[in-house]
N, C-alpha and C. Protein backbone atom coordinates (compact mmCIF):
# COMPACT_ATOMS: atom_id res chain seq x y z
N UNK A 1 41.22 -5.64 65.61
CA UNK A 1 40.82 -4.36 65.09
C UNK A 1 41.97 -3.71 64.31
N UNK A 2 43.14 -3.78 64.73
CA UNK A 2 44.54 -3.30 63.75
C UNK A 2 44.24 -4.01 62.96
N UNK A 3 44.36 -4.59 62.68
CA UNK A 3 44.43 -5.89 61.27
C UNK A 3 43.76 -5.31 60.61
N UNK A 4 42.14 -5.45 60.94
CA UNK A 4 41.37 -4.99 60.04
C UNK A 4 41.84 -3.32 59.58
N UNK A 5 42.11 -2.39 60.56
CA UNK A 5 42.73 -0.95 60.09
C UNK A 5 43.56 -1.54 58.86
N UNK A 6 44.77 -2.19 59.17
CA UNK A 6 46.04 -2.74 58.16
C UNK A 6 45.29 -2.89 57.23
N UNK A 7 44.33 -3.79 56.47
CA UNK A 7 43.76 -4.35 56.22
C UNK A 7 43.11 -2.97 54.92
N UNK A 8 42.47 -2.52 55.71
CA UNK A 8 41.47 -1.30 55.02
C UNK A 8 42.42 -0.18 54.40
N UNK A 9 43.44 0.54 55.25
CA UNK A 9 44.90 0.91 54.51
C UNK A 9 45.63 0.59 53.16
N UNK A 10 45.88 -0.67 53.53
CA UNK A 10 45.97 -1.00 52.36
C UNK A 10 45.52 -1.20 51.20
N UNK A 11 44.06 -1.60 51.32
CA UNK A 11 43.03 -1.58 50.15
C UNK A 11 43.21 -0.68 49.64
N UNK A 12 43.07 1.05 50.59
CA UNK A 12 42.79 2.10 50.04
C UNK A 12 43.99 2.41 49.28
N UNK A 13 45.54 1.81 49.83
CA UNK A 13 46.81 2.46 48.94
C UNK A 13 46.66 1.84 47.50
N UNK A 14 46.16 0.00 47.72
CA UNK A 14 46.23 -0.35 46.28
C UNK A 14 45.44 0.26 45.09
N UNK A 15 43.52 0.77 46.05
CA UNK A 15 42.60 1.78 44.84
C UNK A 15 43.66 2.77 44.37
N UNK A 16 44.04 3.78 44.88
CA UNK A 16 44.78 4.91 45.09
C UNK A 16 46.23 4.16 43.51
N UNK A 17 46.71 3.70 44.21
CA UNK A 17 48.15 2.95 42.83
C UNK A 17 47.23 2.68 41.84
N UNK A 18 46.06 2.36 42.06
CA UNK A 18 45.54 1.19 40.94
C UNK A 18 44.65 2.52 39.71
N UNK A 19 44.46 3.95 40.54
CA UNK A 19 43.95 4.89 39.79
C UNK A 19 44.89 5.65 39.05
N UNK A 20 45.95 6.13 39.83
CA UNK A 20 47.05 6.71 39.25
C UNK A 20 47.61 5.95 38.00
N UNK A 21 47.89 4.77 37.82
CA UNK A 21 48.02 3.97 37.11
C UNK A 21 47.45 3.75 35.59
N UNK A 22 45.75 3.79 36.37
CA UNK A 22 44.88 4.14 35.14
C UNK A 22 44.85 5.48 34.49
N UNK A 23 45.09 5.94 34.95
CA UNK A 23 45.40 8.00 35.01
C UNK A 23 46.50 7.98 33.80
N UNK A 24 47.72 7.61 33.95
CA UNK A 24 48.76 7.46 33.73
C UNK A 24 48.59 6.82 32.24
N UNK A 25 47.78 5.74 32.35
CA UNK A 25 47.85 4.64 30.85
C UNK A 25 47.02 5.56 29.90
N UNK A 26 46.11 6.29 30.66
CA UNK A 26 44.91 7.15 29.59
C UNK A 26 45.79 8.20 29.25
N UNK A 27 46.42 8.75 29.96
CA UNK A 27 47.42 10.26 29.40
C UNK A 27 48.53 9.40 28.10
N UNK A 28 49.28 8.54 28.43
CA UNK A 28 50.09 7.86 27.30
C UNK A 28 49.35 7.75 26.30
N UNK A 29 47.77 6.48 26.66
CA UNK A 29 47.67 6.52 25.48
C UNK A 29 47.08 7.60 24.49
N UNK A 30 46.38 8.28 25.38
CA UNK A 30 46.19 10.01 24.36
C UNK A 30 46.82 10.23 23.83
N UNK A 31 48.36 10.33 24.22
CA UNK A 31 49.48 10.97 23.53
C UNK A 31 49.84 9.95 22.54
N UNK A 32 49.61 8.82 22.80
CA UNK A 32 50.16 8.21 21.45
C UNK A 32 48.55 8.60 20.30
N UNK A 33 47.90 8.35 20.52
CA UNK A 33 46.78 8.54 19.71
C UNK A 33 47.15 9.58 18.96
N UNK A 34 47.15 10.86 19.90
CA UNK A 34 47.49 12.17 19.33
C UNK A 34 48.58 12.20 17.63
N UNK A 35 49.76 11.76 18.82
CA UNK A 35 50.77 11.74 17.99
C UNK A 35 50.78 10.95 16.25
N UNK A 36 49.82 9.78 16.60
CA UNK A 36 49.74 9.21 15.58
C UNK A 36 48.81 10.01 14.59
N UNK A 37 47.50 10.35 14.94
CA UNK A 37 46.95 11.00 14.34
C UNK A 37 46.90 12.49 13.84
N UNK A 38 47.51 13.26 14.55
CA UNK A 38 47.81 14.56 14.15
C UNK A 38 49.55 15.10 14.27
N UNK A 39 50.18 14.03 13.80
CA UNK A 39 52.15 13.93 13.71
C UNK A 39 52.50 15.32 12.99
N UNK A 40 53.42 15.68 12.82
CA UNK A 40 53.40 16.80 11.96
C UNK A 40 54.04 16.67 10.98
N UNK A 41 53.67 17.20 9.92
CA UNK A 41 53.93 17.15 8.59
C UNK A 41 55.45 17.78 8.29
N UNK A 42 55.98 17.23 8.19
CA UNK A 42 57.80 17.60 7.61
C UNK A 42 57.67 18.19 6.36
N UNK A 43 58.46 19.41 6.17
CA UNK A 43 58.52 19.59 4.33
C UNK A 43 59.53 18.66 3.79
N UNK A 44 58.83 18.24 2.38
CA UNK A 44 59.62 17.00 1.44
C UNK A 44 60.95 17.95 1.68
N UNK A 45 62.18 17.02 1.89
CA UNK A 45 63.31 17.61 1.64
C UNK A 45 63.52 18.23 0.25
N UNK A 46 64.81 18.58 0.01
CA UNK A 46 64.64 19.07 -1.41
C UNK A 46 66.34 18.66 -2.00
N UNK A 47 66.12 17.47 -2.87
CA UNK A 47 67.19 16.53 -3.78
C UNK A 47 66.93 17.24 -4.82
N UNK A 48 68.39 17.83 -5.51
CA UNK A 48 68.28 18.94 -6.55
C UNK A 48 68.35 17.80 -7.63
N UNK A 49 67.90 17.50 -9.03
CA UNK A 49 67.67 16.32 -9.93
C UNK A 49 68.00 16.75 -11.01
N UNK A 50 69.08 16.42 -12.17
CA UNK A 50 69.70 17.02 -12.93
C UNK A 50 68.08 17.10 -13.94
N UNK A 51 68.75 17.94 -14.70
CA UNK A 51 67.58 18.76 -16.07
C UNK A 51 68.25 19.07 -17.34
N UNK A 52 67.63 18.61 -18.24
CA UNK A 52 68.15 18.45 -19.50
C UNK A 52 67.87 20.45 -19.89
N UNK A 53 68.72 21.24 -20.42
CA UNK A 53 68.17 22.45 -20.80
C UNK A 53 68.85 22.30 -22.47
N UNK A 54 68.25 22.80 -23.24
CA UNK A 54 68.28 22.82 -24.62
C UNK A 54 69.99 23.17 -25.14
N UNK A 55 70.18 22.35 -26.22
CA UNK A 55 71.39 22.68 -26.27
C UNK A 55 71.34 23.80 -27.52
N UNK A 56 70.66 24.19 -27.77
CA UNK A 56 70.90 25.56 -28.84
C UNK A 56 70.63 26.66 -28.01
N UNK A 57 71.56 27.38 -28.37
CA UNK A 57 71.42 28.58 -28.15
C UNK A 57 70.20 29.71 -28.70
N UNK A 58 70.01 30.25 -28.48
CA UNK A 58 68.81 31.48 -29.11
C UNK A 58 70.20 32.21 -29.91
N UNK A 59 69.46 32.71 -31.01
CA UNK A 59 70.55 33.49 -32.02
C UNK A 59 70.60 34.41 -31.39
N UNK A 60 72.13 35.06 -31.70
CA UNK A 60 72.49 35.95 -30.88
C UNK A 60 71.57 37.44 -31.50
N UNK A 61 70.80 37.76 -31.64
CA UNK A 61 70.05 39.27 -31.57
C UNK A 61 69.86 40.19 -30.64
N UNK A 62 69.99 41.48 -30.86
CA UNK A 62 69.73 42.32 -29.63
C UNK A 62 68.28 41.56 -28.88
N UNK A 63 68.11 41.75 -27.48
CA UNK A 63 67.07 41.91 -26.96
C UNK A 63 66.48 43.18 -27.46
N UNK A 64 64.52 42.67 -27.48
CA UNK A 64 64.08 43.74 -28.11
C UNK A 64 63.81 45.63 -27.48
N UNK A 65 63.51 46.39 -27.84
CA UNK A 65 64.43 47.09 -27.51
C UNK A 65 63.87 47.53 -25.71
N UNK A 66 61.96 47.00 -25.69
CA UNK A 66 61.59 47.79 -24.90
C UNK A 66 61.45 45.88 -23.89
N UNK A 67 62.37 45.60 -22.75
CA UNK A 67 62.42 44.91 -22.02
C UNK A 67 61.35 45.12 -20.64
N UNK A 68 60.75 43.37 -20.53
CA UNK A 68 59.55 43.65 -19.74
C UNK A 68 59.72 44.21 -18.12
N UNK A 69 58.60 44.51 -17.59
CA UNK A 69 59.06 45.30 -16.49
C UNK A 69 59.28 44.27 -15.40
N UNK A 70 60.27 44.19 -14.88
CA UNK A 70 60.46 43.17 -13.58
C UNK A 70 60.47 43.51 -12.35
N UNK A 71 59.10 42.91 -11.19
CA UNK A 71 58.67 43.02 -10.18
C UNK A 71 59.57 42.06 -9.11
N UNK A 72 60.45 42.86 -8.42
CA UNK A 72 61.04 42.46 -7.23
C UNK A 72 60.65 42.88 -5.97
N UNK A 73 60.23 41.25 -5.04
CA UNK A 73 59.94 41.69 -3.76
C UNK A 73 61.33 41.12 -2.86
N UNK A 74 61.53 42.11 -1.99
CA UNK A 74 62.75 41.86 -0.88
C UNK A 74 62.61 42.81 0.61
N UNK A 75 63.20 42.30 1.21
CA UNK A 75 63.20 43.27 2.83
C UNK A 75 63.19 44.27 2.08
N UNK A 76 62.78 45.49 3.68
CA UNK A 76 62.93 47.02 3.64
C UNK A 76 64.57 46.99 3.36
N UNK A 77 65.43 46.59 4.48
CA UNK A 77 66.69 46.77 4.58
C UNK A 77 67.75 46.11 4.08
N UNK A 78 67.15 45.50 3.16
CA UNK A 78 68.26 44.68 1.81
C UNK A 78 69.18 45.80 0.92
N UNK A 79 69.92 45.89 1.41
CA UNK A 79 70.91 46.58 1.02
C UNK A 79 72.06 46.42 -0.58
N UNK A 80 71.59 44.72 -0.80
CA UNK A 80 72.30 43.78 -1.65
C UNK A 80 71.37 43.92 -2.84
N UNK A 81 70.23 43.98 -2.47
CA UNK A 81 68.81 43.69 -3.54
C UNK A 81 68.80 45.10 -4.36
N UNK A 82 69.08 46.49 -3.39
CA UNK A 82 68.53 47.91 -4.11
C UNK A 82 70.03 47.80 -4.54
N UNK A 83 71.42 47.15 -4.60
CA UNK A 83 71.98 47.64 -5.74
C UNK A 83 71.98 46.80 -7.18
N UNK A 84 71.68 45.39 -6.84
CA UNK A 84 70.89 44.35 -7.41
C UNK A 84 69.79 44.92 -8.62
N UNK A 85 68.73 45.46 -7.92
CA UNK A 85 67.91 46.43 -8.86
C UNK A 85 68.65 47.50 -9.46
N UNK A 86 69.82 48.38 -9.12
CA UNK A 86 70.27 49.38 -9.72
C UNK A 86 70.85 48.59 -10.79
N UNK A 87 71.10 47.48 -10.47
CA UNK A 87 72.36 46.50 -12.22
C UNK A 87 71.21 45.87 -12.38
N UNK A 88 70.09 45.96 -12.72
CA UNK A 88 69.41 45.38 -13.53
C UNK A 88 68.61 46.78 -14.38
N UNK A 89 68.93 47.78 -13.72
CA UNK A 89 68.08 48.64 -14.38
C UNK A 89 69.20 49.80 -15.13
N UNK A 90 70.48 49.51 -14.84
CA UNK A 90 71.48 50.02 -15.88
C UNK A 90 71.36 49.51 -17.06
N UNK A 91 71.02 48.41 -17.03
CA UNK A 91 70.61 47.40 -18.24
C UNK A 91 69.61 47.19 -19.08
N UNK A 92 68.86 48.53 -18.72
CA UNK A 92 67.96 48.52 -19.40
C UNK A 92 66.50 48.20 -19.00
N UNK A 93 66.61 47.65 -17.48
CA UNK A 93 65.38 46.79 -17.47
C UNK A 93 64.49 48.12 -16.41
N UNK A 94 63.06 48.16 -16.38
CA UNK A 94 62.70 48.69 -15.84
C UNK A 94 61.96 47.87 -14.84
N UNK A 95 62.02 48.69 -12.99
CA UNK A 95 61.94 47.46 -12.58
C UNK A 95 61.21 48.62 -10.82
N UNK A 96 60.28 47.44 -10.83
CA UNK A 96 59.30 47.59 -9.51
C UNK A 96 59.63 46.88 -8.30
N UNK A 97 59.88 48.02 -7.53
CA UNK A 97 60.15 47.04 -5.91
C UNK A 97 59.20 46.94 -4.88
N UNK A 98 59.26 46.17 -4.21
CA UNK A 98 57.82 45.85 -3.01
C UNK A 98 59.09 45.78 -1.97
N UNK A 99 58.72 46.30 -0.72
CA UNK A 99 59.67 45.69 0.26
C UNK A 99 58.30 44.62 1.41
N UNK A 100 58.60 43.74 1.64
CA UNK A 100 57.39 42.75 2.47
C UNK A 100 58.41 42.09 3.43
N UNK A 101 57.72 41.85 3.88
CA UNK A 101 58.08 41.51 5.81
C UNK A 101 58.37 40.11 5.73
N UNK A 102 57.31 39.07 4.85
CA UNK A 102 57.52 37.49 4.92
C UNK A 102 58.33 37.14 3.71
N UNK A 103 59.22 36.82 3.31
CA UNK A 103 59.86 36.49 2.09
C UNK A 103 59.42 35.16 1.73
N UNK A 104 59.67 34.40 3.11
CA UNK A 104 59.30 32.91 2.59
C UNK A 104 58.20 32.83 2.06
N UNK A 105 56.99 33.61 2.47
CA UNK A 105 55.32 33.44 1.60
C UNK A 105 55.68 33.95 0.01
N UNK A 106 56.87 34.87 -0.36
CA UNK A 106 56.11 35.13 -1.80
C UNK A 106 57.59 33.90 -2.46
N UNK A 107 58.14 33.19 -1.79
CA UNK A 107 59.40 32.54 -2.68
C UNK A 107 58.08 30.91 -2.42
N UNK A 108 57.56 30.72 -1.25
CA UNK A 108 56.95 29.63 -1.49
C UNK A 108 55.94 29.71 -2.58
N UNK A 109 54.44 30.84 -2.79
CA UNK A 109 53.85 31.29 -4.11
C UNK A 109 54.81 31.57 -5.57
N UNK A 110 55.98 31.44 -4.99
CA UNK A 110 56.31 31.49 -6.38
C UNK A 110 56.84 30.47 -7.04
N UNK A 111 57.27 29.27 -6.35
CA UNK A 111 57.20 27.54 -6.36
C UNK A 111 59.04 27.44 -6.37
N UNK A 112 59.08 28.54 -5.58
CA UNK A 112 61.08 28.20 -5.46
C UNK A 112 61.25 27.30 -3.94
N UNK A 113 61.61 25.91 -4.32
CA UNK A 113 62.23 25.35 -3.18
C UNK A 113 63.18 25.96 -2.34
N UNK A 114 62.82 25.42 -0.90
CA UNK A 114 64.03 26.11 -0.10
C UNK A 114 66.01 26.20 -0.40
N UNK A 115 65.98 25.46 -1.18
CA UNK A 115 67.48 24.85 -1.44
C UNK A 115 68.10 25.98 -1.99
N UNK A 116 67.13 26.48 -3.47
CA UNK A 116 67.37 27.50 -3.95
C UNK A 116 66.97 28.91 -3.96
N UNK A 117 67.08 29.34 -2.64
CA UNK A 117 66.63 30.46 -2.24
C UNK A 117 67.93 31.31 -1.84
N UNK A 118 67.49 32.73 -2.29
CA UNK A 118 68.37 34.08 -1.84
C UNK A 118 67.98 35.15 -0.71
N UNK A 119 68.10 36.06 -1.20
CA UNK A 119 67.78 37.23 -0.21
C UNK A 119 66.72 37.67 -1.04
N UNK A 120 66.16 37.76 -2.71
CA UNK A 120 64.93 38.92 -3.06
C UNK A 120 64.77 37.71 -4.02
N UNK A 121 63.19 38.12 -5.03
CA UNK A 121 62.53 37.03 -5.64
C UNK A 121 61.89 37.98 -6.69
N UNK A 122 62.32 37.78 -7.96
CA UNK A 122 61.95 38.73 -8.71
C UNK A 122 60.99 38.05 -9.91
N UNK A 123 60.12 38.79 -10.20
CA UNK A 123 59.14 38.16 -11.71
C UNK A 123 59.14 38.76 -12.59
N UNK A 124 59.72 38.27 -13.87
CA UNK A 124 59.06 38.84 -15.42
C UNK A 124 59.00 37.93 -15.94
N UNK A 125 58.01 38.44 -16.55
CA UNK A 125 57.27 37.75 -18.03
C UNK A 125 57.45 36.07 -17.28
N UNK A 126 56.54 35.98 -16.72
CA UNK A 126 56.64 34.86 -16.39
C UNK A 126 57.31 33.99 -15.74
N UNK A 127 58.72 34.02 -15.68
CA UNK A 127 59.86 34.15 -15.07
C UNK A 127 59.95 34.11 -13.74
N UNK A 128 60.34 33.20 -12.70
CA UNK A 128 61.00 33.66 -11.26
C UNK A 128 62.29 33.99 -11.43
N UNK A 129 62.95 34.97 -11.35
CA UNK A 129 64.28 35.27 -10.96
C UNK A 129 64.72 35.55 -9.58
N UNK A 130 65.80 34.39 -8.74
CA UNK A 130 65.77 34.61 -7.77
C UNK A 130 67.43 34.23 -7.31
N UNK A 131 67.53 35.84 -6.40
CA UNK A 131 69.15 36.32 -5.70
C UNK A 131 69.65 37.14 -7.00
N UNK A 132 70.67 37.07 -7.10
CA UNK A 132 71.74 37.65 -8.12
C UNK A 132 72.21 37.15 -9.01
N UNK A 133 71.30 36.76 -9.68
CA UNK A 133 71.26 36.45 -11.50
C UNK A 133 71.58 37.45 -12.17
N UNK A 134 72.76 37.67 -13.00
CA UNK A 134 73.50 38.76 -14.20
C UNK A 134 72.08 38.88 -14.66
N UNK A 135 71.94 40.52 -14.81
CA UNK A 135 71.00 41.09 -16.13
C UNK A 135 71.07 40.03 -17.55
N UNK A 136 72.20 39.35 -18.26
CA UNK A 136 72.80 39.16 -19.23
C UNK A 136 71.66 37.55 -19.93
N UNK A 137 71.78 37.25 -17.92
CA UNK A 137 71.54 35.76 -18.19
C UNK A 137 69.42 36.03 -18.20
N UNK A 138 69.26 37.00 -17.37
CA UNK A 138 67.83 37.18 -17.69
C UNK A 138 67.30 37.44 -19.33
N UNK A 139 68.19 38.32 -19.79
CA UNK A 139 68.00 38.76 -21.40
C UNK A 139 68.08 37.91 -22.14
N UNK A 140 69.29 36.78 -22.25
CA UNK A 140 69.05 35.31 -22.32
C UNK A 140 67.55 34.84 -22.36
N UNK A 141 67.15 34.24 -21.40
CA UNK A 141 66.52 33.72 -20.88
C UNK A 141 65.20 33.96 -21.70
N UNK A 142 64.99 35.49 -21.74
CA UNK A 142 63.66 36.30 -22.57
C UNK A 142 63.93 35.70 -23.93
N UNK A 143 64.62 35.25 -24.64
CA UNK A 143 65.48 35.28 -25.46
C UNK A 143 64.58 34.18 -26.19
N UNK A 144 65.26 33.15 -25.69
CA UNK A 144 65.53 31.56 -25.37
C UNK A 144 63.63 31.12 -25.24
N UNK A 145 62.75 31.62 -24.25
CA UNK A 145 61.98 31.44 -23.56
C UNK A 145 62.18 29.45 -23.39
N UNK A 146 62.49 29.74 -22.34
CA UNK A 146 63.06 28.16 -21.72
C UNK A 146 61.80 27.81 -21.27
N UNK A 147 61.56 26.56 -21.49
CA UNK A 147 60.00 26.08 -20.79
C UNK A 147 60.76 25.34 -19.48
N UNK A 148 61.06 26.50 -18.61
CA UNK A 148 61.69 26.63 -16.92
C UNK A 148 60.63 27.24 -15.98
N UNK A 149 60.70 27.06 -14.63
CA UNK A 149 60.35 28.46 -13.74
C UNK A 149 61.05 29.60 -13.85
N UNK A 150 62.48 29.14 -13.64
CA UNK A 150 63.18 30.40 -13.47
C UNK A 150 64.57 29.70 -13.30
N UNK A 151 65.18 31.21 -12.96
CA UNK A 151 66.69 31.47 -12.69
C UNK A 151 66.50 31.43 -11.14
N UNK A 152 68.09 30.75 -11.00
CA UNK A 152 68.37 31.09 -9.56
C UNK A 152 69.93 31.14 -8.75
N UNK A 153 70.71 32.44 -8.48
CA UNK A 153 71.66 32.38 -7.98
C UNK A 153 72.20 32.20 -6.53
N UNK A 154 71.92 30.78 -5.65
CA UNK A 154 71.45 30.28 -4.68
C UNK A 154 72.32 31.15 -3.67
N UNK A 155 71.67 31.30 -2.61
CA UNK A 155 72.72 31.99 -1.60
C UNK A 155 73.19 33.30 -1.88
N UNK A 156 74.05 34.05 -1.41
CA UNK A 156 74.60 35.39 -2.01
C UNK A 156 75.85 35.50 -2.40
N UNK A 157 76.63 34.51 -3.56
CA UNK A 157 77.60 34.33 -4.28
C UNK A 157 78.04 36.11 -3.99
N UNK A 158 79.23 36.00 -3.36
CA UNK A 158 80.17 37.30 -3.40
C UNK A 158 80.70 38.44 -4.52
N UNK A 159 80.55 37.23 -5.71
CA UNK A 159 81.17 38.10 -6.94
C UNK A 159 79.86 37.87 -7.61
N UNK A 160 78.81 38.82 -7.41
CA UNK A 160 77.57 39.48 -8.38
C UNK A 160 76.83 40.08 -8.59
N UNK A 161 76.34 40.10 -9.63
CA UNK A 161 75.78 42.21 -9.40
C UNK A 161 74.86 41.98 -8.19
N UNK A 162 74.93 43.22 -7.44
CA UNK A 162 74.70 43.89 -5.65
C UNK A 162 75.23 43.29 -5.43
N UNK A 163 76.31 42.53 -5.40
CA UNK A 163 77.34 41.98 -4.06
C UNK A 163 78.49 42.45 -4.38
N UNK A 164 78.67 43.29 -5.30
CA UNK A 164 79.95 43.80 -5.72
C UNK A 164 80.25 45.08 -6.50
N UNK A 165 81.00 45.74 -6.41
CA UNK A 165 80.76 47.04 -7.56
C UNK A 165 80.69 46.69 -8.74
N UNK A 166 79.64 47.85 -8.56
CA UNK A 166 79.04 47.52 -10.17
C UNK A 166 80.12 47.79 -10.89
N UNK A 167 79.65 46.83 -12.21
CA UNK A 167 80.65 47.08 -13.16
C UNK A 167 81.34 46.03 -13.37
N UNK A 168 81.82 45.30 -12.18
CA UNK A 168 82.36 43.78 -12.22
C UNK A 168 82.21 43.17 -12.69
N UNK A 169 82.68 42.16 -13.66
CA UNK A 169 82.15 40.93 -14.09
C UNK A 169 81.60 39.88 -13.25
N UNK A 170 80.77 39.16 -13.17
CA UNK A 170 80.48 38.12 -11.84
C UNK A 170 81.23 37.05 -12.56
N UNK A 171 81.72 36.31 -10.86
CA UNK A 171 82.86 34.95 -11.01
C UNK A 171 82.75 34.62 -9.63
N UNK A 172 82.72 32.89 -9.89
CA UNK A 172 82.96 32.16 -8.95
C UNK A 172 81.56 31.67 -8.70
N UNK A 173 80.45 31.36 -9.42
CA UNK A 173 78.83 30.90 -8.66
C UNK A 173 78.69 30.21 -10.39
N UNK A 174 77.29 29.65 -10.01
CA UNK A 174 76.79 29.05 -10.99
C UNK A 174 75.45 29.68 -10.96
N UNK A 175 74.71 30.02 -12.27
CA UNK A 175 73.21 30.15 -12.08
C UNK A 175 72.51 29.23 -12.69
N UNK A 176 71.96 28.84 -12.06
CA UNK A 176 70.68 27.41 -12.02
C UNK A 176 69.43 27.87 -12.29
N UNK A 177 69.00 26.98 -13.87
CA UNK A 177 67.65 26.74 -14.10
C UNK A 177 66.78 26.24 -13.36
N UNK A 178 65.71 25.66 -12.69
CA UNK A 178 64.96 24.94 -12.88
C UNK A 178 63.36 25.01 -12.81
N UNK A 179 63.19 23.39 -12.94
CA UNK A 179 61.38 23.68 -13.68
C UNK A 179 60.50 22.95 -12.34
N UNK A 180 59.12 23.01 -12.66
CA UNK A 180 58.21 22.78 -11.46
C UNK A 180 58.60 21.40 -10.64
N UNK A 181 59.22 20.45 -11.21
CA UNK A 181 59.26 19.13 -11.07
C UNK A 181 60.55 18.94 -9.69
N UNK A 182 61.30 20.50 -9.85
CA UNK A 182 62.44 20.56 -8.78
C UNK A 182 63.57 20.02 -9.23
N UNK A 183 63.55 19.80 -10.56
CA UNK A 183 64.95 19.23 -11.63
C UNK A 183 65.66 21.05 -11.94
N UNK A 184 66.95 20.39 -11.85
CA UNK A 184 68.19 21.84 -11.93
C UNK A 184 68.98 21.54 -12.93
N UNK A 185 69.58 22.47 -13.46
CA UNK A 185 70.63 22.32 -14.42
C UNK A 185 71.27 24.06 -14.50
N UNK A 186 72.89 23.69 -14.97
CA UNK A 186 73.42 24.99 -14.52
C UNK A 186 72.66 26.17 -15.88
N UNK A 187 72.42 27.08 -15.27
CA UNK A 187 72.31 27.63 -16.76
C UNK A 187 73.76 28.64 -17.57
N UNK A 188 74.18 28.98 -16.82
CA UNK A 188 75.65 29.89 -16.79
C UNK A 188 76.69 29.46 -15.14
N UNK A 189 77.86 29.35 -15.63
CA UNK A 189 78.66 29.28 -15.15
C UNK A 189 80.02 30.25 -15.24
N UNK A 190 79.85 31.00 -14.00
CA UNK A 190 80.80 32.36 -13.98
C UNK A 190 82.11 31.91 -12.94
């Protein structure tokens, strides 16, 4: 009669291992299923790719006299951006601010890779202008009309207008063209 107890015990430990087991292989393989089928999507890195930009210059002429109006969105508490807008609008430019909560939604709608991103994201005439691009090089730019997205002064280069008193010349950054394709080229070098 033990035996047979032993016997029946054991059966029941091997069902018991032999379910857990199966338990076990169905949860893995879910998770691999899962994983395979719904993995998550990585953003393409972003390899900056040199860009041919025109080698003539636009003749030197005044910009005309009434410059288009440029729409900048940036934090409430960007402190860098409202003097940023004050040197762009000493210059003549007249210029609309939004303050918005998500930056990354209007720099991703506006097709600026992460690489080259600032603190504010500004539009004219077509134009992305984005961080602290000189007034000089935007007027340029209107100028020129570069078949580009935009300008971009990556990061918050120390020496440029809002990062410095006004009035300064900016030095020490580069400002970078580029077009939809994610190809760069410097456009000014300060």
């Amino acid at each position: 009669m033990k035996s047979t107890l032993s016997q029946q015990n054991l059966k029941t430990k091997q069902r018991g291992s032999a379910i857990i087991y199966v338990v076990l292989a169905i949860i893995a393989l879910s998770l691999a299923i899962g994983f395979y089928f719904f993995e998550p999507k990585q953003p393409p890195s972003y390899k900056p790719q040199p860009m041919q930009l025109s080698s003539e210059k636009a003749e030197t002429q005044p910009v005309q006299a009434s410059l288009p109006e440029v729409t900048v969105y940036k934090s409430e508490t960007c402190g860098c951006c409202n003097k940023w807008i004050t040197h762009l609008e000493n210059e003549g430019f007249n210029v609309v601010s939004h303050n918005v909560n998500d930056m990354n939604m209007i720099k991703e709608q506006s097709g600026l890779l992460p690489g080259l991103a600032s603190c504010h994201t500004a539009l004219v005439d077509g134009y992305v202008i984005e961080g602290h691009v000189p007034a000089a090089d935007i007027k340029r730019l209107l100028l020129e009309k570069s078949d580009i997205v935009g300008l971009t002064a990556p990061g918050m280069p120390q020496a440029s207008p809002g990062m410095q008193p006004e009035g300064l010349p900016p030095k020490g950054y580069d400002v970078i063209a580029f077009d939809k394709q994610g190809n760069t080229a410097v456009y000014s070098r300060y």
